[in-house]
C-alpha atoms as a PDB file:
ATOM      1  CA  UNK A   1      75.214 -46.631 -99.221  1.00  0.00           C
ATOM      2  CA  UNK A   2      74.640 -45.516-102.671  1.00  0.00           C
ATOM      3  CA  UNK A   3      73.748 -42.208-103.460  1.00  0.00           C
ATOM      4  CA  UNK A   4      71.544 -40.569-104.668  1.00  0.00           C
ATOM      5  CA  UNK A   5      68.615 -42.822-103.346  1.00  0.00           C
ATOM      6  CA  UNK A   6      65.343 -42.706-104.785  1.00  0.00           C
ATOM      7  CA  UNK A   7      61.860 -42.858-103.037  1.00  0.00           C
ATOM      8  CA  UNK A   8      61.161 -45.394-104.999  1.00  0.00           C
ATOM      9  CA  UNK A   9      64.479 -47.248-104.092  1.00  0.00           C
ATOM     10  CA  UNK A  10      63.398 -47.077-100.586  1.00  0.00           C
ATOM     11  CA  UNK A  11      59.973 -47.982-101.240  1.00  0.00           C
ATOM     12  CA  UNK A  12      60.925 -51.184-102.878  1.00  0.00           C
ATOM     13  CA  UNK A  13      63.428 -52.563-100.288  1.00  0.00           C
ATOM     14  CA  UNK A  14      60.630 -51.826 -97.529  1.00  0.00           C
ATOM     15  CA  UNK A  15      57.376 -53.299 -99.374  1.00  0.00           C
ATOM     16  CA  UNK A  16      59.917 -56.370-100.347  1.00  0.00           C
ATOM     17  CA  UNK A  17      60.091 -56.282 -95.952  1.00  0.00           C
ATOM     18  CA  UNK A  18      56.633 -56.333 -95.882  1.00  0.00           C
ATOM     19  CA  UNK A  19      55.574 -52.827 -95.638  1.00  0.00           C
ATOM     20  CA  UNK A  20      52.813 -51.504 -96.662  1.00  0.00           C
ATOM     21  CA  UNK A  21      52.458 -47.746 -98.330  1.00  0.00           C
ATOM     22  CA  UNK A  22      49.715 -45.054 -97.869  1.00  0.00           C
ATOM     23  CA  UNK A  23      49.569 -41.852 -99.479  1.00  0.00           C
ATOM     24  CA  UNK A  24      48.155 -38.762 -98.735  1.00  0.00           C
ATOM     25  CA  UNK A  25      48.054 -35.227-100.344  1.00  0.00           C
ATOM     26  CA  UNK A  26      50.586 -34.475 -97.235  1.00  0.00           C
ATOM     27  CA  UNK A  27      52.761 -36.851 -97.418  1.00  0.00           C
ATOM     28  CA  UNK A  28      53.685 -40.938 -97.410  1.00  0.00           C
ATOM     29  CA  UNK A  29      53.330 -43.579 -94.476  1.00  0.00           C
ATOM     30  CA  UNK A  30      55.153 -47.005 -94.926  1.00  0.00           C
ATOM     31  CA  UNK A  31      54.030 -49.292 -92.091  1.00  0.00           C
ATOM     32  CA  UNK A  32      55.144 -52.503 -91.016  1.00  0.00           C
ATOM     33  CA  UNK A  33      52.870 -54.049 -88.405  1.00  0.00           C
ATOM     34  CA  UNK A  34      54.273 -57.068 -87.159  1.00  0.00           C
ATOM     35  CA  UNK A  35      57.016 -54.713 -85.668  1.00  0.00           C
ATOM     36  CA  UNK A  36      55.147 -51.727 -85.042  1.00  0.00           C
ATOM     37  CA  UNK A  37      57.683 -49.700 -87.141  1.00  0.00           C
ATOM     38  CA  UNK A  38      56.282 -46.989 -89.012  1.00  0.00           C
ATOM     39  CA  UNK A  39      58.293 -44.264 -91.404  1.00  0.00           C
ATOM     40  CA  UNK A  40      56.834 -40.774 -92.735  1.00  0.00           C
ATOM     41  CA  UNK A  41      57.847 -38.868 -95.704  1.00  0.00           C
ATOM     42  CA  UNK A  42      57.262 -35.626 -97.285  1.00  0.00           C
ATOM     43  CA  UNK A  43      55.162 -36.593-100.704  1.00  0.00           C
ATOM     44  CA  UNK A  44      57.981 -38.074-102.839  1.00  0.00           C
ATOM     45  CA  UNK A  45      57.809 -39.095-106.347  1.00  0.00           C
ATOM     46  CA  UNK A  46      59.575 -42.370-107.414  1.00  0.00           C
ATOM     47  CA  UNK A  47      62.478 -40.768-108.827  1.00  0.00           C
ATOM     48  CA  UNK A  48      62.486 -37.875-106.378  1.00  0.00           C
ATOM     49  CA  UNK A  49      66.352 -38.352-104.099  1.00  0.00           C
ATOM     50  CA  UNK A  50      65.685 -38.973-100.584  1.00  0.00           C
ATOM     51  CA  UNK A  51      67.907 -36.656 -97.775  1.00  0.00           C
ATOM     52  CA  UNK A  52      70.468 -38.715 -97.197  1.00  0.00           C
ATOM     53  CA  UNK A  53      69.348 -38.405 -93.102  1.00  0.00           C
ATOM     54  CA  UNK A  54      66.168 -39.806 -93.401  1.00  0.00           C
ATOM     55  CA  UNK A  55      68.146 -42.943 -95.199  1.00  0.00           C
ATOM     56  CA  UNK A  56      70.441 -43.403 -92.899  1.00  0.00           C
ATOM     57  CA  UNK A  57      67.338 -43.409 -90.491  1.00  0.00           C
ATOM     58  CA  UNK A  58      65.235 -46.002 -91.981  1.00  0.00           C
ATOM     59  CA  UNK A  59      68.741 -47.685 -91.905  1.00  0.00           C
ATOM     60  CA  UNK A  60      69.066 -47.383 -88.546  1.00  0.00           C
ATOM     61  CA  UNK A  61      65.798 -48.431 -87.726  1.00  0.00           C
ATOM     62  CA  UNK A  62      65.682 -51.849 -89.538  1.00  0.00           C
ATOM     63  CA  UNK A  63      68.701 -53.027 -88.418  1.00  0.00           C
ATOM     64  CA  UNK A  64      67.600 -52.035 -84.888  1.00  0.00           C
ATOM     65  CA  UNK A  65      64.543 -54.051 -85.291  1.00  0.00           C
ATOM     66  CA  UNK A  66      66.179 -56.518 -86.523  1.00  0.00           C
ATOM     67  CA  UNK A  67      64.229 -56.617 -89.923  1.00  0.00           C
ATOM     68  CA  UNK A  68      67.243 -55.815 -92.028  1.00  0.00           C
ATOM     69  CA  UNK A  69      71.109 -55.478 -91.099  1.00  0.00           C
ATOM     70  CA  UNK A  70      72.633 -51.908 -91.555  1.00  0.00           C
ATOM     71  CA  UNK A  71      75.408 -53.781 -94.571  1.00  0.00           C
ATOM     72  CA  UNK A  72      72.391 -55.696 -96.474  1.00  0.00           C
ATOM     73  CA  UNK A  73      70.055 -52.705 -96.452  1.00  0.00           C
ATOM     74  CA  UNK A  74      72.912 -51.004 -98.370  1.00  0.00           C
ATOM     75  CA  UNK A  75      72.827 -54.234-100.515  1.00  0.00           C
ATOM     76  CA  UNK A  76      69.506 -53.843-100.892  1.00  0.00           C
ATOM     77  CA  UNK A  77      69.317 -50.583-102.188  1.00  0.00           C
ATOM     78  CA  UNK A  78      71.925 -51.250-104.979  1.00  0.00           C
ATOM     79  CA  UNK A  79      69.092 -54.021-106.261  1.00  0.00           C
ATOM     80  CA  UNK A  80      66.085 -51.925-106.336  1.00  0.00           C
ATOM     81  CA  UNK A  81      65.064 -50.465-109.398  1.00  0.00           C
ATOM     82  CA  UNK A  82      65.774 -46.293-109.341  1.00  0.00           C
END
């Protein structure tokens, strides 16, 4: 996994899954509803670095799902724009 990742890293590879972002003042929702999968995060900014944990989560959690394997996710992340 490359490091640092952006929010707006993450928030590429997701929407490209079909996720969908809302923002509030207290922080971000990125939903997918075909799988009922849904992530929170504090209010980043695009270029803000996400904790590594909360990667390795949404890692975790597509690959679980089956929306994304653990070793393309990582892929995935190298392609987004920082």
């Amino acid at each position: 996994m490359p490091e640092p990742v952006t929010y707006g890293q993450l928030r590429t590879v997701l929407t490209r899954l079909g996720f969908r972002e809302q923002r509030r003042a207290t922080g971000i929702g990125l939903e997918h509803a075909e799988s009922n999968t849904l992530f929170l995060f504090r209010p980043y900014h695009d270029l803000d670095a996400v904790k590594p944990p909360e990667v390795e989560n949404v890692r975790a959690v597509l690959d679980a799902r089956g929306l994304l394997p653990a070793d393309a996710f990582d892929g995935q992340l190298t392609k987004a724009p920082a």
